[in-house]
N, C-alpha and C. Protein backbone atom coordinates (compact mmCIF):
# COMPACT_ATOMS: atom_id res chain seq x y z
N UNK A 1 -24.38 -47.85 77.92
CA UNK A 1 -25.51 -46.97 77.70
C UNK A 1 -25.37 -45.70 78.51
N UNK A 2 -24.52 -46.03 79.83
CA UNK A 2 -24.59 -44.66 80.69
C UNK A 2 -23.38 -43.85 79.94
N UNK A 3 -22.79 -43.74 78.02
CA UNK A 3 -22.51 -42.76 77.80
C UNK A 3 -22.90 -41.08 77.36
N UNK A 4 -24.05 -41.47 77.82
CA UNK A 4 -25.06 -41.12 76.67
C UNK A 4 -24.92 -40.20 75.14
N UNK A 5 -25.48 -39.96 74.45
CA UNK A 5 -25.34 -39.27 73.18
C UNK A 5 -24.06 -38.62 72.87
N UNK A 6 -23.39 -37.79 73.69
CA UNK A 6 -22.50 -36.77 73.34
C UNK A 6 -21.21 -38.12 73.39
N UNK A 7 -21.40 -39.09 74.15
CA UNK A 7 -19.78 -39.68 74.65
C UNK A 7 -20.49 -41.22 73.76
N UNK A 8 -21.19 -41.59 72.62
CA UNK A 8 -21.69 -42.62 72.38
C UNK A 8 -20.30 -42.77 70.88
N UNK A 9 -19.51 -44.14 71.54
CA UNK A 9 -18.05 -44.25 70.25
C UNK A 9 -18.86 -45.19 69.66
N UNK A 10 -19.88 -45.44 69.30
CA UNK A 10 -20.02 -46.77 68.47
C UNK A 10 -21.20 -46.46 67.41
N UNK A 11 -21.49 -45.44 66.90
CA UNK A 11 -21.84 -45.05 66.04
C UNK A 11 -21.78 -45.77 64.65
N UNK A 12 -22.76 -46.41 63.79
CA UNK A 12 -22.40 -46.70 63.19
C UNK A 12 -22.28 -48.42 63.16
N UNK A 13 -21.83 -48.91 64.19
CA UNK A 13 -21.28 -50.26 65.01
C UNK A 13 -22.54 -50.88 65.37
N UNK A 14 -22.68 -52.04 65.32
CA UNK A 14 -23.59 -53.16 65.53
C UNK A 14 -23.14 -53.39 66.97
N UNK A 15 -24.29 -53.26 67.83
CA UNK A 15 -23.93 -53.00 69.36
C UNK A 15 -24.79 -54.15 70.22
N UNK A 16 -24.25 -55.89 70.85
CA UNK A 16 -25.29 -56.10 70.77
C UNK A 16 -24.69 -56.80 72.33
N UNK A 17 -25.88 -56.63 73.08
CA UNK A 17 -25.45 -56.92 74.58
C UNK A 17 -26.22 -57.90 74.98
N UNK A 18 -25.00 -58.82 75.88
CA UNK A 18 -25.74 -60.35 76.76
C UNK A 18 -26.38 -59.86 78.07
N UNK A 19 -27.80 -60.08 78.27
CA UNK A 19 -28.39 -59.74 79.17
C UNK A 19 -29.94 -60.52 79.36
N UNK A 20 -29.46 -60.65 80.72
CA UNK A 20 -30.99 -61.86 81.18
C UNK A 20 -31.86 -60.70 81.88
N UNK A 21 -31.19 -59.46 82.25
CA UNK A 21 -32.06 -58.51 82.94
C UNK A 21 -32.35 -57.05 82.20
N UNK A 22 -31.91 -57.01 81.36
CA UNK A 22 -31.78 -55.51 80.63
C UNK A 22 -33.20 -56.08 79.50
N UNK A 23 -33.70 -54.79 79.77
CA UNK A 23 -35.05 -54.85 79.19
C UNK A 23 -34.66 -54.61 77.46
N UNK A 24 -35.27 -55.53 76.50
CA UNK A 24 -35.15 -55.24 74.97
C UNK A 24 -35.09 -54.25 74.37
N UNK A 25 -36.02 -53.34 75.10
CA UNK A 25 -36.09 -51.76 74.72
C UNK A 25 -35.44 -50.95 75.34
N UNK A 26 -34.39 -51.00 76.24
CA UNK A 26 -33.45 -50.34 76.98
C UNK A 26 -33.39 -49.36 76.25
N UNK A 27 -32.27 -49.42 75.03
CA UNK A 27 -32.42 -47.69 74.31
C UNK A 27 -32.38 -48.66 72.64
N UNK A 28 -31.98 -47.55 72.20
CA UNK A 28 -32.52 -48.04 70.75
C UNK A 28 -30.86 -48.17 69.87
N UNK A 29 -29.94 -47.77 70.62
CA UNK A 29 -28.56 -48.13 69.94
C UNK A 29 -28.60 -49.61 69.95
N UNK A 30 -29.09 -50.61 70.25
CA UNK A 30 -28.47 -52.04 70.73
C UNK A 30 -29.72 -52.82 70.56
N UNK A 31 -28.57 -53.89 70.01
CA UNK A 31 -30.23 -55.56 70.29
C UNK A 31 -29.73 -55.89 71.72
N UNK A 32 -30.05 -56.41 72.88
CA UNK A 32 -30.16 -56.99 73.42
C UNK A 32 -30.18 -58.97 73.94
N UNK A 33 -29.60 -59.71 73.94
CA UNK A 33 -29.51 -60.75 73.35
C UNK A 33 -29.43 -61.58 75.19
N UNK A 34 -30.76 -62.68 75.15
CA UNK A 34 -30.73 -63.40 76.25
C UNK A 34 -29.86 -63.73 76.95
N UNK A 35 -29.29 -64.74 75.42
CA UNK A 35 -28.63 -65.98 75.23
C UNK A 35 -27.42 -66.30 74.86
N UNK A 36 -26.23 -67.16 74.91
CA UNK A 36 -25.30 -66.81 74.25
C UNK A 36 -25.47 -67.57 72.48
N UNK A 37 -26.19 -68.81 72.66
CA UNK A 37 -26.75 -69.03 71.24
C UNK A 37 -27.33 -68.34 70.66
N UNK A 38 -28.36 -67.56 71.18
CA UNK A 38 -29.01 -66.26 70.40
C UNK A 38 -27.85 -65.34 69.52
N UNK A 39 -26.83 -64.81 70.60
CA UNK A 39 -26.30 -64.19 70.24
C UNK A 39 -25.26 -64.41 69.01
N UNK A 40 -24.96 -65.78 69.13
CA UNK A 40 -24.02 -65.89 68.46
C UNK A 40 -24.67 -66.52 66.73
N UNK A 41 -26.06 -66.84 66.90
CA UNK A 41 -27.10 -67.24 66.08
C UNK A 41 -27.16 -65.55 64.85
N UNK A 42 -26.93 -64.82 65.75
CA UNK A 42 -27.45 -63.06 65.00
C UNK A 42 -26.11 -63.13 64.47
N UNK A 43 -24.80 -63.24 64.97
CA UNK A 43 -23.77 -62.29 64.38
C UNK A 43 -23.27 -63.27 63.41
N UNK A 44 -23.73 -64.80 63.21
CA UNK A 44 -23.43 -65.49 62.20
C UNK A 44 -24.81 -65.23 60.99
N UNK A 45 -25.77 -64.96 61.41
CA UNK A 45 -26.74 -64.51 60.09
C UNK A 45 -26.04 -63.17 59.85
N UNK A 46 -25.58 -62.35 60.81
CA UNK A 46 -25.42 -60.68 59.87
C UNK A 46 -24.34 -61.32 59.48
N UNK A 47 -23.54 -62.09 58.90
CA UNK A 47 -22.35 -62.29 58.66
C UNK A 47 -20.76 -61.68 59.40
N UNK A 48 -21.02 -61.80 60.37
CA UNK A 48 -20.21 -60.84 61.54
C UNK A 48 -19.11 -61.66 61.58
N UNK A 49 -17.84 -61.44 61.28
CA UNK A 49 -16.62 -62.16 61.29
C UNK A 49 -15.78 -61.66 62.36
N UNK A 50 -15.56 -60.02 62.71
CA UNK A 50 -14.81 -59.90 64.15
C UNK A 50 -15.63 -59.12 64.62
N UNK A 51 -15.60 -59.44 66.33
CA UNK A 51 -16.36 -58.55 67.43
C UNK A 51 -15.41 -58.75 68.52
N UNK A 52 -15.87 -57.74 69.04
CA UNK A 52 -15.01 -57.39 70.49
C UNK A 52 -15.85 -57.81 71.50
N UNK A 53 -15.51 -58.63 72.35
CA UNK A 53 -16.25 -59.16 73.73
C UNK A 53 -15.35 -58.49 74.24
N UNK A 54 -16.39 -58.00 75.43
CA UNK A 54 -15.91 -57.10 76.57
C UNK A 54 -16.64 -57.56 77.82
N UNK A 55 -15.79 -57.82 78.82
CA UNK A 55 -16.23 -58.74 80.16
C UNK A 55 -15.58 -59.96 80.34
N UNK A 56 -15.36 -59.94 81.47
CA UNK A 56 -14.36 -61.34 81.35
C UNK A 56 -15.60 -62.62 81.28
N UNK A 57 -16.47 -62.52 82.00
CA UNK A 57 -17.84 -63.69 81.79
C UNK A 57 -18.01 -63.57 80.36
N UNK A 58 -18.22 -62.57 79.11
CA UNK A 58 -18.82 -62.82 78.59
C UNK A 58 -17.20 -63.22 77.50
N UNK A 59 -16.10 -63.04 77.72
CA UNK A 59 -15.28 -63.62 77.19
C UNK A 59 -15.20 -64.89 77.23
N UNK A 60 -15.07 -65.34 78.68
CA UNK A 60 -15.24 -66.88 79.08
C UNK A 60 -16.46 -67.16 77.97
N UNK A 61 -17.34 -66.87 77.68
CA UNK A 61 -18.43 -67.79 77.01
C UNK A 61 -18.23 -67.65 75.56
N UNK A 62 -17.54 -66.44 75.01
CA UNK A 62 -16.95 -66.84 73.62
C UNK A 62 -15.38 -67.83 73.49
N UNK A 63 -15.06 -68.14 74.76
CA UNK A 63 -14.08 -68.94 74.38
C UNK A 63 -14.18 -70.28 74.42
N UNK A 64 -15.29 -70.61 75.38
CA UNK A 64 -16.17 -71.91 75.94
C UNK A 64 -16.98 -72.44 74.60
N UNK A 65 -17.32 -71.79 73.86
CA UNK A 65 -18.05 -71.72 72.72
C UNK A 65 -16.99 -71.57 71.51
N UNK A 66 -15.59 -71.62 71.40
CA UNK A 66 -14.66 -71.96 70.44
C UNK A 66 -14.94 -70.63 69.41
N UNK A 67 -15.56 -69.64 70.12
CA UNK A 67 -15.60 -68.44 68.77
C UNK A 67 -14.06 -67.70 68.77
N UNK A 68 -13.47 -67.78 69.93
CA UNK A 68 -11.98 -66.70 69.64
C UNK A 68 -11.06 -67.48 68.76
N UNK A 69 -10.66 -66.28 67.76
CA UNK A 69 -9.38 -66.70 67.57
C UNK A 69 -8.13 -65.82 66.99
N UNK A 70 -8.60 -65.06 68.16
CA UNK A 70 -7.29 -64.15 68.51
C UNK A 70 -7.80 -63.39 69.98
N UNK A 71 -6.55 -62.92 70.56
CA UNK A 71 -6.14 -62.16 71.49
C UNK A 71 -5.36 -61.00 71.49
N UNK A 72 -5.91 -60.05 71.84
CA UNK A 72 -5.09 -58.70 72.44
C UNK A 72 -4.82 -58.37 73.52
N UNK A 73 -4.11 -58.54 74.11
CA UNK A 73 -3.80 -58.42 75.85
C UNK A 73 -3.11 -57.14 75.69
N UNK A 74 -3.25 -56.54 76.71
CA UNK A 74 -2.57 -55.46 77.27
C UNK A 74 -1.98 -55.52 78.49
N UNK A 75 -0.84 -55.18 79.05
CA UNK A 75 -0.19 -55.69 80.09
C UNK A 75 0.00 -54.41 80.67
N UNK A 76 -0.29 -53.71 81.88
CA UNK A 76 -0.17 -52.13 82.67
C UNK A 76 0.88 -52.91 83.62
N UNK A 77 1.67 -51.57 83.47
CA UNK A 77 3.01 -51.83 84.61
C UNK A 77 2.24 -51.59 86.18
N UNK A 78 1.91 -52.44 86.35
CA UNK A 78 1.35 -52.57 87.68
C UNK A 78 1.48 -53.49 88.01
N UNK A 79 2.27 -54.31 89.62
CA UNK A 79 1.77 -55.43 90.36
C UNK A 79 0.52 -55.32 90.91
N UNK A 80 -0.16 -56.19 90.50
CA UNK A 80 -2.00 -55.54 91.90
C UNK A 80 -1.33 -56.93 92.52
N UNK A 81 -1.56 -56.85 94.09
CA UNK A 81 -1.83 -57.80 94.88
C UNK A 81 -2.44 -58.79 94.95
N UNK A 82 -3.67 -58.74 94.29
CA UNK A 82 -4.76 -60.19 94.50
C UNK A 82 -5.77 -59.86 93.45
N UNK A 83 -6.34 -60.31 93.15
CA UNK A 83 -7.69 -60.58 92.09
C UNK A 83 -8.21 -61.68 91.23
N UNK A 84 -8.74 -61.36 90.37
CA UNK A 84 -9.19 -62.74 89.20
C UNK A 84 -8.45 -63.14 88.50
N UNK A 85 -8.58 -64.72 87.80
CA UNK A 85 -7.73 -64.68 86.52
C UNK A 85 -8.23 -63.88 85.57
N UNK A 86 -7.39 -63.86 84.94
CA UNK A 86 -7.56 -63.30 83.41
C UNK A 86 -9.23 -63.65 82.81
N UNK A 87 -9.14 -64.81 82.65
CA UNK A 87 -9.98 -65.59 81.78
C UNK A 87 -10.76 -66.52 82.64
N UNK A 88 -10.77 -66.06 84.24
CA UNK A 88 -11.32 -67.39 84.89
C UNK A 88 -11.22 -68.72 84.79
N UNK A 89 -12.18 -69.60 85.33
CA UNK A 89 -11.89 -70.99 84.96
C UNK A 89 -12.34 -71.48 83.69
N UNK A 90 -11.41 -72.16 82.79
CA UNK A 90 -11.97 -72.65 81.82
C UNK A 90 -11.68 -73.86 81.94
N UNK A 91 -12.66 -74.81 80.43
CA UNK A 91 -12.47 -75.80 81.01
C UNK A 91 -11.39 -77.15 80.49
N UNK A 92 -10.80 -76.10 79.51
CA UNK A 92 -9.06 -76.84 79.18
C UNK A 92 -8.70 -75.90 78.56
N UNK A 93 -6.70 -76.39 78.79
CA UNK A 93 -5.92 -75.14 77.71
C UNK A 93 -6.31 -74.60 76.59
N UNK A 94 -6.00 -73.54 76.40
CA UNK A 94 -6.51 -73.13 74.88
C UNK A 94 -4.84 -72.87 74.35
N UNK A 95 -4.05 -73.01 73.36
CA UNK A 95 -2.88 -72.85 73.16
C UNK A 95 -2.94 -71.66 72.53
N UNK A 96 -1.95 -70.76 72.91
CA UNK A 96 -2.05 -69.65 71.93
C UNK A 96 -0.75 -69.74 70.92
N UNK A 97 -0.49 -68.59 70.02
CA UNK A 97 0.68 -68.57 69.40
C UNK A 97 0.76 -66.95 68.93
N UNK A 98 2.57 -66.57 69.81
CA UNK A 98 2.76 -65.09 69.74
C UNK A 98 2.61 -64.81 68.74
N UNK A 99 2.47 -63.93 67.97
CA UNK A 99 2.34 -63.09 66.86
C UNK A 99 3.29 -61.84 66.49
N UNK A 100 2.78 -60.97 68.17
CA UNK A 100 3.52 -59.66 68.10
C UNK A 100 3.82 -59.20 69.34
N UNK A 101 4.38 -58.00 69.78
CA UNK A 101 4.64 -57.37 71.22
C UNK A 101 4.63 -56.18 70.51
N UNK A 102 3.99 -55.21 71.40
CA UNK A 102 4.63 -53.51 70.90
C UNK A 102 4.29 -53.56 72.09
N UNK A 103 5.21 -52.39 72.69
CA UNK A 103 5.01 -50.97 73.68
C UNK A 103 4.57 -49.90 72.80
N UNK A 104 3.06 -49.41 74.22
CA UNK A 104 1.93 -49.12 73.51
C UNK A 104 1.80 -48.35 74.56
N UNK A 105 2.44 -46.72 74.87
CA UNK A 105 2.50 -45.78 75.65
C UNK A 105 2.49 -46.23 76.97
N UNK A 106 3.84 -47.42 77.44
CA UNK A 106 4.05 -47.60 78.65
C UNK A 106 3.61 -49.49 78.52
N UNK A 107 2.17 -49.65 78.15
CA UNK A 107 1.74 -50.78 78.19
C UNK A 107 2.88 -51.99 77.04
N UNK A 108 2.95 -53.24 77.58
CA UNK A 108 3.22 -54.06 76.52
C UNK A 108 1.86 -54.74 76.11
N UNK A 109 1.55 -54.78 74.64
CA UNK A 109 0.66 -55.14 74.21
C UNK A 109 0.91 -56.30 73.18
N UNK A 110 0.35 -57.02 73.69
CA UNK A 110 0.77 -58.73 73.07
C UNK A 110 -0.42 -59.20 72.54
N UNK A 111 -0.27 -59.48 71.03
CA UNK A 111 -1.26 -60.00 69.86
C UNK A 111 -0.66 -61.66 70.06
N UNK A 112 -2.08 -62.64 70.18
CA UNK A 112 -1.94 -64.04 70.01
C UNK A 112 -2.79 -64.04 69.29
N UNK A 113 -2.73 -65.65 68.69
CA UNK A 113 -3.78 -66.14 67.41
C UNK A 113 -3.93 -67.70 68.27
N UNK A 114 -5.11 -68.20 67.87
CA UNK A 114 -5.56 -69.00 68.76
C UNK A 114 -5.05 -70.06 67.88
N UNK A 115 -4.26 -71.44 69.10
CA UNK A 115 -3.91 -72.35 67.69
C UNK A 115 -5.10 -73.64 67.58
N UNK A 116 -5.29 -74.12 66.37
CA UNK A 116 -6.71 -75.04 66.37
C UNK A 116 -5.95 -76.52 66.11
C-alpha cells in the first residue's frame, strides 16, 4: 500500500492481503482477509487458479495447506552469512521436480513443479 497511486503495479489484479491487524478499509485496492481459510475460501469462489504469495509466513501457510504447486526460486550470487530458511519449518518434505534453469541477468532462476 505504501506504493501509492503513481508506483501501484497491480492494477487491474485481484489484490488480497493476510492480516489480523490491517483494518478492512485500509484502502480500497484490496480485500483484506483474517484468515488463511477465508482466504483461500475467496480465491476458490472467484475461481482463482494462480496467485503469487509473497512472504515467507504466508508461503509457509500456502504450502502447509497443500495449495502450491509450483516454484520459482531465484538464486542472487551472493553468500549471506546467516539467516532464515527458505521456507522455514515445515512439517514434512515436499518433493519437488526440476523443470527448468535460466540465467536471468546474473540470477539462476529455477522453475519446480510440486510432485503429488
Amino acid at each position: 500500500m505504501g506504493f501509492g497511486e503513481e508506483n501501484w503495479h497491480y492494477d487491474g489484479r485481484h489484490v488480497g492481503v493476510l492480516s489480523t491487524t490491517l483494518p478492512e478499509d485500509a484502502d480500497p485496492r484490496i480485500t483484506v482477509y483474517r484468515d488463511m481459510d477465508s482466504l483461500v475460501a475467496a480465491l476458490d469462489n472467484r475461481g482463482i487458479k494462480h496467485v503469487y504469495p509473497d512472504g515467507g509466513r504466508l508461503i509457509q501457510s500456502f504450502i502447509r495447506a497443500g495449495r502450491v504447486n509450483a516454484f520459482i526460486i531465484s538464486v542472487a550470487p551472493v553468500l549471506i552469512g546467516a539467516g532464515h530458511r527458505l521456507f522455514g519449518e515445515l512439517t514434512e518434505d515436499v518433493p519437488l521436480h526440476l523443470d527448468s534453469v535460466a540465467d536471468v541477468g546474473g540470477f539462476a532462476q529455477l522453475r519446480y513443479s510440486v510432485e503429488k
